[in-house]
N, C-alpha and C. Protein backbone atom coordinates (compact mmCIF):
# COMPACT_ATOMS: atom_id res chain seq x y z
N UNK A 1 -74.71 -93.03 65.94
CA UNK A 1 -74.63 -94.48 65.84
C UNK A 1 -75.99 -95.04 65.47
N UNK A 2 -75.95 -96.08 64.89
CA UNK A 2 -77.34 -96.90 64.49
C UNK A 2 -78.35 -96.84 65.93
N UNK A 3 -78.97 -96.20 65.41
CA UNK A 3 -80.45 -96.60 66.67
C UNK A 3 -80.33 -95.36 67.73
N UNK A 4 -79.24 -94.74 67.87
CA UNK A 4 -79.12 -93.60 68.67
C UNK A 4 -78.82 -93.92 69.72
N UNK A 5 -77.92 -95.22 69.74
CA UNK A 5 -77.40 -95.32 71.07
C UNK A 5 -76.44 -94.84 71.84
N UNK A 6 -76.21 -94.64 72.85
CA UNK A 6 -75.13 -93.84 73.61
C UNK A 6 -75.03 -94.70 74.53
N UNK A 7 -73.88 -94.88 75.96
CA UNK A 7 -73.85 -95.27 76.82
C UNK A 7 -74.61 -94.51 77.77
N UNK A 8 -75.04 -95.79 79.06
CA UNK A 8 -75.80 -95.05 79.71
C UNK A 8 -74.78 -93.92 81.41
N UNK A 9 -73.42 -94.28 80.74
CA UNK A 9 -72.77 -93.59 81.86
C UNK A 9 -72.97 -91.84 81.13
N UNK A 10 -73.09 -92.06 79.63
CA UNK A 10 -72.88 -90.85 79.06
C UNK A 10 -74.23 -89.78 78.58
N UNK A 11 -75.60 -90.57 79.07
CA UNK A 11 -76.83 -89.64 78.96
C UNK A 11 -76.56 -88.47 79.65
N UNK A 12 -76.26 -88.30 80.49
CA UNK A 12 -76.18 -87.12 81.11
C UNK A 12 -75.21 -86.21 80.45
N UNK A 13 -74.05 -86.44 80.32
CA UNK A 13 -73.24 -85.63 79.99
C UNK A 13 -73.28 -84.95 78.30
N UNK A 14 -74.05 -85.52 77.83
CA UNK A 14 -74.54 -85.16 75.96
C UNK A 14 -75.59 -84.97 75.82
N UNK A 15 -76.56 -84.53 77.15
CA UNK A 15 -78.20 -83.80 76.66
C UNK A 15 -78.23 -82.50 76.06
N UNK A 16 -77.36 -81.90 75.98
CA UNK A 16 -77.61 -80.70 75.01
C UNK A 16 -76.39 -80.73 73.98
N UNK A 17 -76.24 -82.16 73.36
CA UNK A 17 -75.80 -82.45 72.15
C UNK A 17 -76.91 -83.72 71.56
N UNK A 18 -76.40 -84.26 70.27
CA UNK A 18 -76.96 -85.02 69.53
C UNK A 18 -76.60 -86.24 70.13
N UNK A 19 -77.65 -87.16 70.24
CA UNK A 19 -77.05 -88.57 71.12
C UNK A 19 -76.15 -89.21 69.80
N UNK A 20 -75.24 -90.16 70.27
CA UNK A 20 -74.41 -90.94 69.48
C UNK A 20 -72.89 -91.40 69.75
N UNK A 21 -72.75 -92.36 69.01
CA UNK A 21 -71.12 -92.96 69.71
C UNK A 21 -70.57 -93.34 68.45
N UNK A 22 -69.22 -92.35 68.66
CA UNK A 22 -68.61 -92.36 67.19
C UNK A 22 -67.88 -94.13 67.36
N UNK A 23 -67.44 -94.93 66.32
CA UNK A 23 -67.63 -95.97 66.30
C UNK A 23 -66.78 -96.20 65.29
N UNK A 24 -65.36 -96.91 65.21
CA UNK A 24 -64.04 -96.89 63.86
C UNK A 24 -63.27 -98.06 64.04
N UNK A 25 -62.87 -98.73 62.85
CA UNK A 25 -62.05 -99.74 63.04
C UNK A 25 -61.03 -99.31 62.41
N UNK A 26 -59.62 -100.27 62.24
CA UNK A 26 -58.29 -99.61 62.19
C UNK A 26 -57.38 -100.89 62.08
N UNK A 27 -56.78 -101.12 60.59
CA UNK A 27 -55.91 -102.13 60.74
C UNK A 27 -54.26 -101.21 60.89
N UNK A 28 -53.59 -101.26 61.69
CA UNK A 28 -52.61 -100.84 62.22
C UNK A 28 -51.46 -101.29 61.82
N UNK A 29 -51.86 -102.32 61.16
CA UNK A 29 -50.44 -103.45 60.49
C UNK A 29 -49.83 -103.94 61.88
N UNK A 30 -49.24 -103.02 62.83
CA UNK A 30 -48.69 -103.64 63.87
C UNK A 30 -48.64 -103.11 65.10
N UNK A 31 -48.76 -103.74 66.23
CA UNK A 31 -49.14 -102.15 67.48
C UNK A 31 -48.20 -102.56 68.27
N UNK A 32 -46.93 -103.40 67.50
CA UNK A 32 -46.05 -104.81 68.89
C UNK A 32 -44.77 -103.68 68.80
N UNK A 33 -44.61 -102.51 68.93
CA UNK A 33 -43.88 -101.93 69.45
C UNK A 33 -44.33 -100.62 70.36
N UNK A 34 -43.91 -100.22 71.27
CA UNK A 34 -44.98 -99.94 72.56
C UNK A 34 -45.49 -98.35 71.99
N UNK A 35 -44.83 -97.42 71.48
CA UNK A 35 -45.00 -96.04 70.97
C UNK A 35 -46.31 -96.29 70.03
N UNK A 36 -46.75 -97.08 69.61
CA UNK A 36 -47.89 -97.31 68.29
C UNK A 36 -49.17 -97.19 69.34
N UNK A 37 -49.20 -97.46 70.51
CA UNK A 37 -50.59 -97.35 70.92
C UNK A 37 -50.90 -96.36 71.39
N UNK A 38 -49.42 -95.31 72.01
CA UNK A 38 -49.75 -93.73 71.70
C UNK A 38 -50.22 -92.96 70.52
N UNK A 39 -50.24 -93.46 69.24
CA UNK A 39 -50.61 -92.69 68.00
C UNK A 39 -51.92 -93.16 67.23
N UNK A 40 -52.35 -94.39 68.15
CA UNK A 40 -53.86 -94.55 67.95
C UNK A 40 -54.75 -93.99 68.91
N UNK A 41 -54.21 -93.93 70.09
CA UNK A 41 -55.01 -92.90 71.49
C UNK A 41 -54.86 -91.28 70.52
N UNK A 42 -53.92 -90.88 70.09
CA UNK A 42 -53.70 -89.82 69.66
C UNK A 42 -54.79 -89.60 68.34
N UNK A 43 -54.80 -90.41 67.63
CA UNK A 43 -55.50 -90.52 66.07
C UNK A 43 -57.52 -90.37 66.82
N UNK A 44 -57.20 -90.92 67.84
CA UNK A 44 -58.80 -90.79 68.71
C UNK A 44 -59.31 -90.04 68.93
N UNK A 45 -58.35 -89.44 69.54
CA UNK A 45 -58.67 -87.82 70.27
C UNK A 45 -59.06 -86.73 68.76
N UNK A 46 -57.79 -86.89 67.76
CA UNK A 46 -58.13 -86.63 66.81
C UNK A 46 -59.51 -86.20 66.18
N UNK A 47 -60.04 -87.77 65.77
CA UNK A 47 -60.87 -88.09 65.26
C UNK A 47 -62.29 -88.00 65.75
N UNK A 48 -61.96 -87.68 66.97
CA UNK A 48 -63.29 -87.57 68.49
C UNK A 48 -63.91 -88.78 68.10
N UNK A 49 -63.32 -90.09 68.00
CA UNK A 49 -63.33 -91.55 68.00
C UNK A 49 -63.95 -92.38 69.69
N UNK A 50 -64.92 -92.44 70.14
CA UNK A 50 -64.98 -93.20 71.63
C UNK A 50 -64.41 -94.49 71.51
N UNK A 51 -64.75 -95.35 70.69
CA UNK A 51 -64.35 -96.98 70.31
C UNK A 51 -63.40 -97.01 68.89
N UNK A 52 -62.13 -97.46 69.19
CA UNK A 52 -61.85 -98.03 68.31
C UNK A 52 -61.30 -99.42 68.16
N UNK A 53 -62.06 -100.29 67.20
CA UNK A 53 -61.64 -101.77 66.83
C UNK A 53 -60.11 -101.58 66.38
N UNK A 54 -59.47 -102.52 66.71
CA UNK A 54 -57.89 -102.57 66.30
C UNK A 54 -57.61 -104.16 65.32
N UNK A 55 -57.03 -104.10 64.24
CA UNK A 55 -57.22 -105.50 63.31
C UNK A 55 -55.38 -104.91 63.56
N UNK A 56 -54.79 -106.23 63.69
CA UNK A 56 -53.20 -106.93 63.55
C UNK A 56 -52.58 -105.81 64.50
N UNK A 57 -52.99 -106.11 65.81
CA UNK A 57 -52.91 -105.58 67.03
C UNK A 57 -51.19 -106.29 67.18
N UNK A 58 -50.93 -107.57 67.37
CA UNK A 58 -50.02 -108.15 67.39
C UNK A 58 -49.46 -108.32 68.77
N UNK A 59 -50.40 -108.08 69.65
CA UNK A 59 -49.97 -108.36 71.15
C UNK A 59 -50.04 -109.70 71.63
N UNK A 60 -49.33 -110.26 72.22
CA UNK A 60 -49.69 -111.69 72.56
C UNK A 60 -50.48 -111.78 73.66
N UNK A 61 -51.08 -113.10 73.84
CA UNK A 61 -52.26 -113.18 74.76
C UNK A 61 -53.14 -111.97 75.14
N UNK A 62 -53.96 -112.59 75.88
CA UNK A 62 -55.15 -111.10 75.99
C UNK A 62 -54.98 -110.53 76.81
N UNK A 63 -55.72 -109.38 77.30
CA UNK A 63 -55.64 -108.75 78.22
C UNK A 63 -56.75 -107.47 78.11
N UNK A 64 -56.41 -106.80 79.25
CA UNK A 64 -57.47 -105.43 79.69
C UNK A 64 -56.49 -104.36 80.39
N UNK A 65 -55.93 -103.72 79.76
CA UNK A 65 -54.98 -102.63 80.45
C UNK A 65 -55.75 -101.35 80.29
N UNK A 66 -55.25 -100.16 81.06
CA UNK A 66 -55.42 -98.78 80.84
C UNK A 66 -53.60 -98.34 80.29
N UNK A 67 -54.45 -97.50 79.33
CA UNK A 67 -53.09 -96.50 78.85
C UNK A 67 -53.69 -95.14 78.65
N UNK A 68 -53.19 -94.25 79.29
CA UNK A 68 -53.19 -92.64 78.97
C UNK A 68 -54.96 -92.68 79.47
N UNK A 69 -55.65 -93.18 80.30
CA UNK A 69 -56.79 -92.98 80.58
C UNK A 69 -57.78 -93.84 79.75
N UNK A 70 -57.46 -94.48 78.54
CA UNK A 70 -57.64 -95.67 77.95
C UNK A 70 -58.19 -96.74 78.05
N UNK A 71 -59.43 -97.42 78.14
CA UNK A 71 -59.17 -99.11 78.21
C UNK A 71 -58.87 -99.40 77.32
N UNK A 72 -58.01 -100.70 77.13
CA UNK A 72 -57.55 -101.49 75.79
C UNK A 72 -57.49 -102.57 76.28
N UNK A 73 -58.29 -103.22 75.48
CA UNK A 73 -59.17 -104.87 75.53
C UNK A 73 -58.08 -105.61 73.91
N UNK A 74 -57.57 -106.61 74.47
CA UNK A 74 -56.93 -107.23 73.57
C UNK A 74 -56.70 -108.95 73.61
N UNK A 75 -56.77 -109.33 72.60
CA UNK A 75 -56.80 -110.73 72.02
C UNK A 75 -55.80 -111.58 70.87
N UNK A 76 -54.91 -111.76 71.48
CA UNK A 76 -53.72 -112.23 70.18
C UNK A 76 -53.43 -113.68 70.54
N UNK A 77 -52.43 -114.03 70.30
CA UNK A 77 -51.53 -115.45 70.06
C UNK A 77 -51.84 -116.05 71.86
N UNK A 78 -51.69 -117.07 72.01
CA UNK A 78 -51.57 -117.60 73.03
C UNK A 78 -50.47 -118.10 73.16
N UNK A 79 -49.48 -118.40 72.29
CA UNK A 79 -48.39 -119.27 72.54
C UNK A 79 -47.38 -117.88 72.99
N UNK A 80 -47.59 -116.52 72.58
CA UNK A 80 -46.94 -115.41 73.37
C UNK A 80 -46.19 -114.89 71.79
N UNK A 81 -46.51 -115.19 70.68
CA UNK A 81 -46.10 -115.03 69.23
C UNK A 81 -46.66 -113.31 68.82
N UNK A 82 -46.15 -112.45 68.27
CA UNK A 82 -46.50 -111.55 67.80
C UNK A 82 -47.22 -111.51 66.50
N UNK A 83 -47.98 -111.64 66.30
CA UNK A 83 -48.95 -112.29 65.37
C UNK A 83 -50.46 -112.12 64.91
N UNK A 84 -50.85 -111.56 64.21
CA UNK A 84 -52.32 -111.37 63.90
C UNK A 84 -52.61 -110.45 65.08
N UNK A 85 -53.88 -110.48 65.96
CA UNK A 85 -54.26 -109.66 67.24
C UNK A 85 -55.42 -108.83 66.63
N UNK A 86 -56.21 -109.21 67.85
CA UNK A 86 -57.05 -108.25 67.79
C UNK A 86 -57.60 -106.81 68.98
N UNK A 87 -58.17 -105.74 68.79
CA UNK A 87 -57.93 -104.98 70.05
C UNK A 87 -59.06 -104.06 70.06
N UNK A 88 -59.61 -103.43 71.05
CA UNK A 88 -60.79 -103.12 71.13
C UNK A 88 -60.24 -101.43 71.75
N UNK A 89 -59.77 -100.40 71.96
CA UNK A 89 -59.55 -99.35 72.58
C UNK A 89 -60.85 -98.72 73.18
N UNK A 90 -61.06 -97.93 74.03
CA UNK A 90 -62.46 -97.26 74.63
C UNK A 90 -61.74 -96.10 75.58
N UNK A 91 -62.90 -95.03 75.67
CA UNK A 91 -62.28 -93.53 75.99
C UNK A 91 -62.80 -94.12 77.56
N UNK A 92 -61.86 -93.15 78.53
CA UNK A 92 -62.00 -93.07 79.79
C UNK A 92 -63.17 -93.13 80.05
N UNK A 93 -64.69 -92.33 79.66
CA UNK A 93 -65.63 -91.98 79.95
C UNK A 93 -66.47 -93.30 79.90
N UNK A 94 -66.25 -94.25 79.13
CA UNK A 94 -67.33 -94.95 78.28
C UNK A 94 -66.61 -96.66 79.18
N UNK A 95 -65.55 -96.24 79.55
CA UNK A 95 -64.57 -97.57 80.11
C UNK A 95 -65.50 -98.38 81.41
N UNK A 96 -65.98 -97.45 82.28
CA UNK A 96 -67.11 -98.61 83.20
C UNK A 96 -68.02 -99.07 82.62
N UNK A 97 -68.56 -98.97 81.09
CA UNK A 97 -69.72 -99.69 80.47
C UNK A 97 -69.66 -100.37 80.38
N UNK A 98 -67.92 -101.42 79.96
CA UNK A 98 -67.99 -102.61 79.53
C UNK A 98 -68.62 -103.34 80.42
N UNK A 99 -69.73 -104.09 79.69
CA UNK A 99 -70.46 -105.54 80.83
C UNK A 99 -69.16 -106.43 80.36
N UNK A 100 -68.68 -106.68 79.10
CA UNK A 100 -68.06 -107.57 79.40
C UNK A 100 -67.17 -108.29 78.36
N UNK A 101 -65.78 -108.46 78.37
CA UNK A 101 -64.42 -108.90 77.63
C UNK A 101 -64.52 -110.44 76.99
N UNK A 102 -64.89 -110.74 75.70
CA UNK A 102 -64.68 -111.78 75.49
C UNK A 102 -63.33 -112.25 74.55
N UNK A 103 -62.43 -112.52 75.06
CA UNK A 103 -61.34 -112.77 73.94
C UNK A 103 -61.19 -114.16 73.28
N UNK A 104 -61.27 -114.32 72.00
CA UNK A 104 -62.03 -115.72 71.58
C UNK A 104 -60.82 -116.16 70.90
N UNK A 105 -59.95 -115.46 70.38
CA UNK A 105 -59.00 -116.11 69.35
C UNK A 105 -58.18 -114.77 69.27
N UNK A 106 -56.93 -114.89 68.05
CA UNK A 106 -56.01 -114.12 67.78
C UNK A 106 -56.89 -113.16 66.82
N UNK A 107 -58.08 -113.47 66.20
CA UNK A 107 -58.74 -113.10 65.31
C UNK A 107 -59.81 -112.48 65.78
N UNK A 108 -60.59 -113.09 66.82
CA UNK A 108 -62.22 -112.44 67.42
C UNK A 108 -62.14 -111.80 68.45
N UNK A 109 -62.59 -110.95 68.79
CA UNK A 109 -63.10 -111.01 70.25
C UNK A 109 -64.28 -110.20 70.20
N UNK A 110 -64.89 -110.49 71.33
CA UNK A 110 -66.16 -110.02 71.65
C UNK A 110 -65.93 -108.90 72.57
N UNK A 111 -66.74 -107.10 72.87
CA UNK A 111 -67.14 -106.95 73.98
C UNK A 111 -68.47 -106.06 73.90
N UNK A 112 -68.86 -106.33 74.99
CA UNK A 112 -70.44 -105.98 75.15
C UNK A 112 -70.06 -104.95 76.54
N UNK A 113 -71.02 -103.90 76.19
CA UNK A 113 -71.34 -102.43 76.08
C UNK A 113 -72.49 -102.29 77.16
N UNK A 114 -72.73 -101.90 78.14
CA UNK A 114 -74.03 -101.43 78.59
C UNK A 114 -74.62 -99.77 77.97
N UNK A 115 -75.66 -99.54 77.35
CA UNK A 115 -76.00 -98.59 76.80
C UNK A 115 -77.27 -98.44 76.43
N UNK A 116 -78.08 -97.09 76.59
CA UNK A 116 -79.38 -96.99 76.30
C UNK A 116 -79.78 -96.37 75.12
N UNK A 117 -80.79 -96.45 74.58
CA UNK A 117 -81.82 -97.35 74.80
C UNK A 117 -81.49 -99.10 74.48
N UNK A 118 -80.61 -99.47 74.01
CA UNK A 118 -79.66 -101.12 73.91
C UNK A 118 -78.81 -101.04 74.30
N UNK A 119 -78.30 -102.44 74.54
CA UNK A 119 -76.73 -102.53 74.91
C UNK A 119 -76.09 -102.90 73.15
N UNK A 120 -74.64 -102.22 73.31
CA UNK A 120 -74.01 -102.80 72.12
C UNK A 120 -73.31 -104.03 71.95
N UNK A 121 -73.29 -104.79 71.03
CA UNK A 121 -71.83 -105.96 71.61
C UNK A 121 -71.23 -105.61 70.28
N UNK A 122 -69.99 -105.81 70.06
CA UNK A 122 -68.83 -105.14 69.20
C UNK A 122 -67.75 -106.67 69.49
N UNK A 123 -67.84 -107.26 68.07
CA UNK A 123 -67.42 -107.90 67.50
C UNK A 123 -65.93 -107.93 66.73
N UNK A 124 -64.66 -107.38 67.48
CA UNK A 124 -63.99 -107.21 66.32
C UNK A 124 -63.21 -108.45 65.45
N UNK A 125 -62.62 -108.10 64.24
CA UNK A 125 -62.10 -109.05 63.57
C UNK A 125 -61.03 -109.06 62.79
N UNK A 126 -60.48 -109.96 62.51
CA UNK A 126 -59.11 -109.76 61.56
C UNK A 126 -59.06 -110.84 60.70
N UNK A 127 -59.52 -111.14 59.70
CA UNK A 127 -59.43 -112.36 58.94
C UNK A 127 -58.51 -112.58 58.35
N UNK A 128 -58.33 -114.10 57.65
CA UNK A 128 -56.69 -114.36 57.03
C UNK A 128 -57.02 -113.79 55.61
N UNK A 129 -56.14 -113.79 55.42
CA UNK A 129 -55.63 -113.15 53.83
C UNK A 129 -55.82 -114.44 52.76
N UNK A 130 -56.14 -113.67 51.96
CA UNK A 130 -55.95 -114.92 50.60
C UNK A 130 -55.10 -115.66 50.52
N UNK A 131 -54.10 -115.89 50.92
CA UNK A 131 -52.97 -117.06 51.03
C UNK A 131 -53.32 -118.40 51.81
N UNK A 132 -54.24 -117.75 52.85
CA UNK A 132 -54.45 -118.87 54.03
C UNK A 132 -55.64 -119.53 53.47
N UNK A 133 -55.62 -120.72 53.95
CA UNK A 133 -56.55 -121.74 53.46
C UNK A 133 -57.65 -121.77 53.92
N UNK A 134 -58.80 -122.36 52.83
CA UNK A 134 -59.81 -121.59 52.66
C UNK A 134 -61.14 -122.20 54.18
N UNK A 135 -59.83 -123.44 54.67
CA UNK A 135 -60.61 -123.77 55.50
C UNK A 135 -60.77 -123.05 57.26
N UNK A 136 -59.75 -122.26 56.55
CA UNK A 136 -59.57 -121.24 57.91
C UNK A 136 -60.55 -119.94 58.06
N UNK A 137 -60.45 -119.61 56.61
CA UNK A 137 -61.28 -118.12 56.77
C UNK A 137 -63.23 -118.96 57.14
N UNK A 138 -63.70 -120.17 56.38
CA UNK A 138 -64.68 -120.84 56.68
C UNK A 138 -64.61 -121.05 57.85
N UNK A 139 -63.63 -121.60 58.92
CA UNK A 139 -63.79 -121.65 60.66
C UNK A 139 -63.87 -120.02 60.96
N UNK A 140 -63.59 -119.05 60.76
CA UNK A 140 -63.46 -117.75 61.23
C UNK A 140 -64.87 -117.10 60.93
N UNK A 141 -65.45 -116.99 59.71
CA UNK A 141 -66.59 -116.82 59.63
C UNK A 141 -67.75 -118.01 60.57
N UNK A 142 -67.33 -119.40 60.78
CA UNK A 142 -68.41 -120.00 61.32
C UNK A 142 -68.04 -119.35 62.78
N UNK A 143 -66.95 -119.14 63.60
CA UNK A 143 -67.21 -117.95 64.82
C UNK A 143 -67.97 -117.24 64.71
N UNK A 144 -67.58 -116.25 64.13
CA UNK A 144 -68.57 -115.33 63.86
C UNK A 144 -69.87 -114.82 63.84
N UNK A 145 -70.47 -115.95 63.24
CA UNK A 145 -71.70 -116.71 63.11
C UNK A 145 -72.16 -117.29 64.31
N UNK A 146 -71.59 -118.14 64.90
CA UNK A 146 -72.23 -118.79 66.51
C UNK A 146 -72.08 -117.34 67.41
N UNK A 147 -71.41 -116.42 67.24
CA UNK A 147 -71.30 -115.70 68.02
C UNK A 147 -72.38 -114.69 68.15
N UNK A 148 -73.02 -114.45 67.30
CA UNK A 148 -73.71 -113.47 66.63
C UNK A 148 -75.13 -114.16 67.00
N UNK A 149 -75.37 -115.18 67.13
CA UNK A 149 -76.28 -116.13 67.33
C UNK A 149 -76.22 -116.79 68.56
N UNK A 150 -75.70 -116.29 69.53
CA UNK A 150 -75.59 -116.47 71.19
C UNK A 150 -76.05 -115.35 71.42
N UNK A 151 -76.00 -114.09 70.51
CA UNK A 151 -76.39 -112.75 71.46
C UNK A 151 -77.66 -112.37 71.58
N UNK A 152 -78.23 -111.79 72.47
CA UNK A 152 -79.19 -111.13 72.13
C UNK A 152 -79.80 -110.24 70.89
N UNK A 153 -80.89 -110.65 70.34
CA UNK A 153 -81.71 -109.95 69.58
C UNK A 153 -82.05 -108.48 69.03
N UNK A 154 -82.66 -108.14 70.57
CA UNK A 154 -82.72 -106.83 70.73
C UNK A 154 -81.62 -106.06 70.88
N UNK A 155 -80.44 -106.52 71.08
CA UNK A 155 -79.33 -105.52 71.38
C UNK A 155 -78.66 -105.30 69.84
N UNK A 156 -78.02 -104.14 70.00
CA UNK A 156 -77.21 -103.84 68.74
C UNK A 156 -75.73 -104.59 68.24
N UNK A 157 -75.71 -105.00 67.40
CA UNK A 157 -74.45 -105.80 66.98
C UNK A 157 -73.93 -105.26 66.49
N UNK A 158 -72.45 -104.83 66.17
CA UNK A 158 -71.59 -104.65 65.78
C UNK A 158 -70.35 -105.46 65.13
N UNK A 159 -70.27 -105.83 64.16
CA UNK A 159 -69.15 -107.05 63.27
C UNK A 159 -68.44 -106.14 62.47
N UNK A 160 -67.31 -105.83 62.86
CA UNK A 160 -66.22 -104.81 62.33
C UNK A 160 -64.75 -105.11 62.41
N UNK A 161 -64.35 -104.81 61.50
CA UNK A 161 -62.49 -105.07 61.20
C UNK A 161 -61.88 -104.94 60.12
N UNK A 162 -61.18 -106.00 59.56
CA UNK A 162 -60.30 -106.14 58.61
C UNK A 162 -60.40 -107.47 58.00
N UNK A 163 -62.02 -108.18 57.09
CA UNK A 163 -61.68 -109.17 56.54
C UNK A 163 -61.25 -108.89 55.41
N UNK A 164 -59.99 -108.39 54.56
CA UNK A 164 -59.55 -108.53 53.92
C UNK A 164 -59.91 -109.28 52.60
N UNK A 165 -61.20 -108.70 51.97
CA UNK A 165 -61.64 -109.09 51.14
C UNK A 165 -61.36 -107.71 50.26
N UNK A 166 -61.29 -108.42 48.66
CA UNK A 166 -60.66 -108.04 47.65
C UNK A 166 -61.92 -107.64 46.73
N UNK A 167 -62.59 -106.01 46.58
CA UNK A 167 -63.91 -106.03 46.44
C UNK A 167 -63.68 -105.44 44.84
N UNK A 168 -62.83 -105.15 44.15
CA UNK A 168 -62.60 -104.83 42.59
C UNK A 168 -62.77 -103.38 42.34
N UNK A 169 -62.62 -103.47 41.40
CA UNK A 169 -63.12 -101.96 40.84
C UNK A 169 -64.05 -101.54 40.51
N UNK A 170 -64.53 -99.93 40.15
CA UNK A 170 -65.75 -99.89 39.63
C UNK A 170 -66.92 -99.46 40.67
N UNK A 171 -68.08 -98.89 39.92
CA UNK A 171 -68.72 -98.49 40.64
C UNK A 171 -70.35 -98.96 40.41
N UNK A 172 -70.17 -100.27 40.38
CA UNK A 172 -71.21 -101.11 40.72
C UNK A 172 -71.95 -101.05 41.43
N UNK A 173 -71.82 -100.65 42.80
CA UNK A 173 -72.39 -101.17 44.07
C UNK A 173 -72.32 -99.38 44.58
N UNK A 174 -73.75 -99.40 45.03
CA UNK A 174 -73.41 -97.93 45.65
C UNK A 174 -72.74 -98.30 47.14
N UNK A 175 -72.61 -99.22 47.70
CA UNK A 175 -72.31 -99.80 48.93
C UNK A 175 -70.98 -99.72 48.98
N UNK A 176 -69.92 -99.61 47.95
CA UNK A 176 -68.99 -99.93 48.26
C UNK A 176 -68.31 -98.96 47.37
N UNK A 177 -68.73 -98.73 46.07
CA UNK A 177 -68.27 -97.40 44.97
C UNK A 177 -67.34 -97.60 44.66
N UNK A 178 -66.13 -96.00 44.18
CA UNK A 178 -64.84 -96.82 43.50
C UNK A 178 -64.05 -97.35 44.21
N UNK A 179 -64.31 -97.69 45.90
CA UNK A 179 -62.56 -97.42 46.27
C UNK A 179 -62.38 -99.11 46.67
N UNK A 180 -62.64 -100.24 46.02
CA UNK A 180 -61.91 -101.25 45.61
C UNK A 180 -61.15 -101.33 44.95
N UNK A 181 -60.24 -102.38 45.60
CA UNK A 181 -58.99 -102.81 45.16
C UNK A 181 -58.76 -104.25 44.21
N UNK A 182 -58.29 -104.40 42.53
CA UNK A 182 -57.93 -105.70 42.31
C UNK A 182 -59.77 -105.94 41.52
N UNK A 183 -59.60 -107.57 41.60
CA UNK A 183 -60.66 -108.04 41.02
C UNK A 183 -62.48 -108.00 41.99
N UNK A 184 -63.08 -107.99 41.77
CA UNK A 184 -64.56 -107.85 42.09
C UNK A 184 -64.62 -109.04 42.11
N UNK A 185 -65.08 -110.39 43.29
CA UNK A 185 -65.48 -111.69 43.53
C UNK A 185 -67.10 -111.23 43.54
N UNK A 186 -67.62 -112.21 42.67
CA UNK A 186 -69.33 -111.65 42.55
C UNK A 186 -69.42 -112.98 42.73
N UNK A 187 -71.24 -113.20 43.48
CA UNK A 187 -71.43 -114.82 44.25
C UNK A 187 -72.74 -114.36 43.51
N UNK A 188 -73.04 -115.15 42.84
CA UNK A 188 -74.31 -115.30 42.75
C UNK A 188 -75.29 -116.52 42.68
């Protein structure tokens, strides 16, 4: 991970490995039928994944459950709608780090990490799609933004998900290479 951070429940247990915290986001399309959050715990283990961000989680209201040894930190609809969602998963080991659950919208949530040598905070996200108006994805990014700008400095940030931006083709950008989709939006 950036900076070589690890949790500090997990120094001990990875001194005669390489420090680091594998770190993945995941739009799921939908997790609102109950078998789907077995095959992302599963895709984890897989992947030897500790955190994974979840984009169109689709759970209503938030919450903090354990599944299969699991935390799963989640943020969707308030009116109880299956809808957008966002979701944060974390391995048994790493689950007492959270300092702390912020669920901000169907779209944001915040959680912050105790970990050395920084703490992390992990931002996940799900932005609207090109259909939705443009004054929405502008409120979603200005979250974002205040949020990012309440945190601490020194700690490591994390802003990860699914904004659904449409990055083109071509291999322009070593940042991003061929695997865009559609037209290339260039701001200059």
């Amino acid at each position: 991970s950036p900076g070589g951070a690890v949790t500090s429940k997990d120094m001990d247990q990875r001194k005669d490995e390489q420090y680091g915290l594998r770190i993945a986001t995941w739009n799921v399309t939908t997790m609102s039928q109950a078998r789907k959050i077995y095959n992302a715990i599963k895709e984890m283990e897989r992947m030897d994944i500790d955190i994974l961000g979840v984009s169109e989680m689709r759970w209503p209201e938030s919450g903090d459950v354990n599944i299969e040894g699991y935390r799963v930190l989640y943020s969707g609809k308030e009116d109880g709608t299956h809808e957008y969602g966002v979701g944060v998963i974390i391995k048994k080991k790493y689950a007492a780090c959270v300092k702390s659950f912020i669920p901000i919208s169907e779209r944001v949530m915040l959680v912050q990490i105790k970990s050395k040598p920084i703490d992390i905070n992990i931002i996940q996200v799900y932005a609207p799609t090109l259909d939705k108006e443009d004054e929405e994805v502008e409120n979603l990014y200005g979250t974002i933004s205040d949020i990012v700008n309440r945190l601490k400095k020194h700690e490591l940030i994390v802003v990860m998900g699914d904004f659904n931006a449409k990055l083109g083709e071509g291999n322009t950008s070593e940042a991003v290479g061929p695997f865009g989709l559609g037209i290339r939006e260039v701001i200059i």
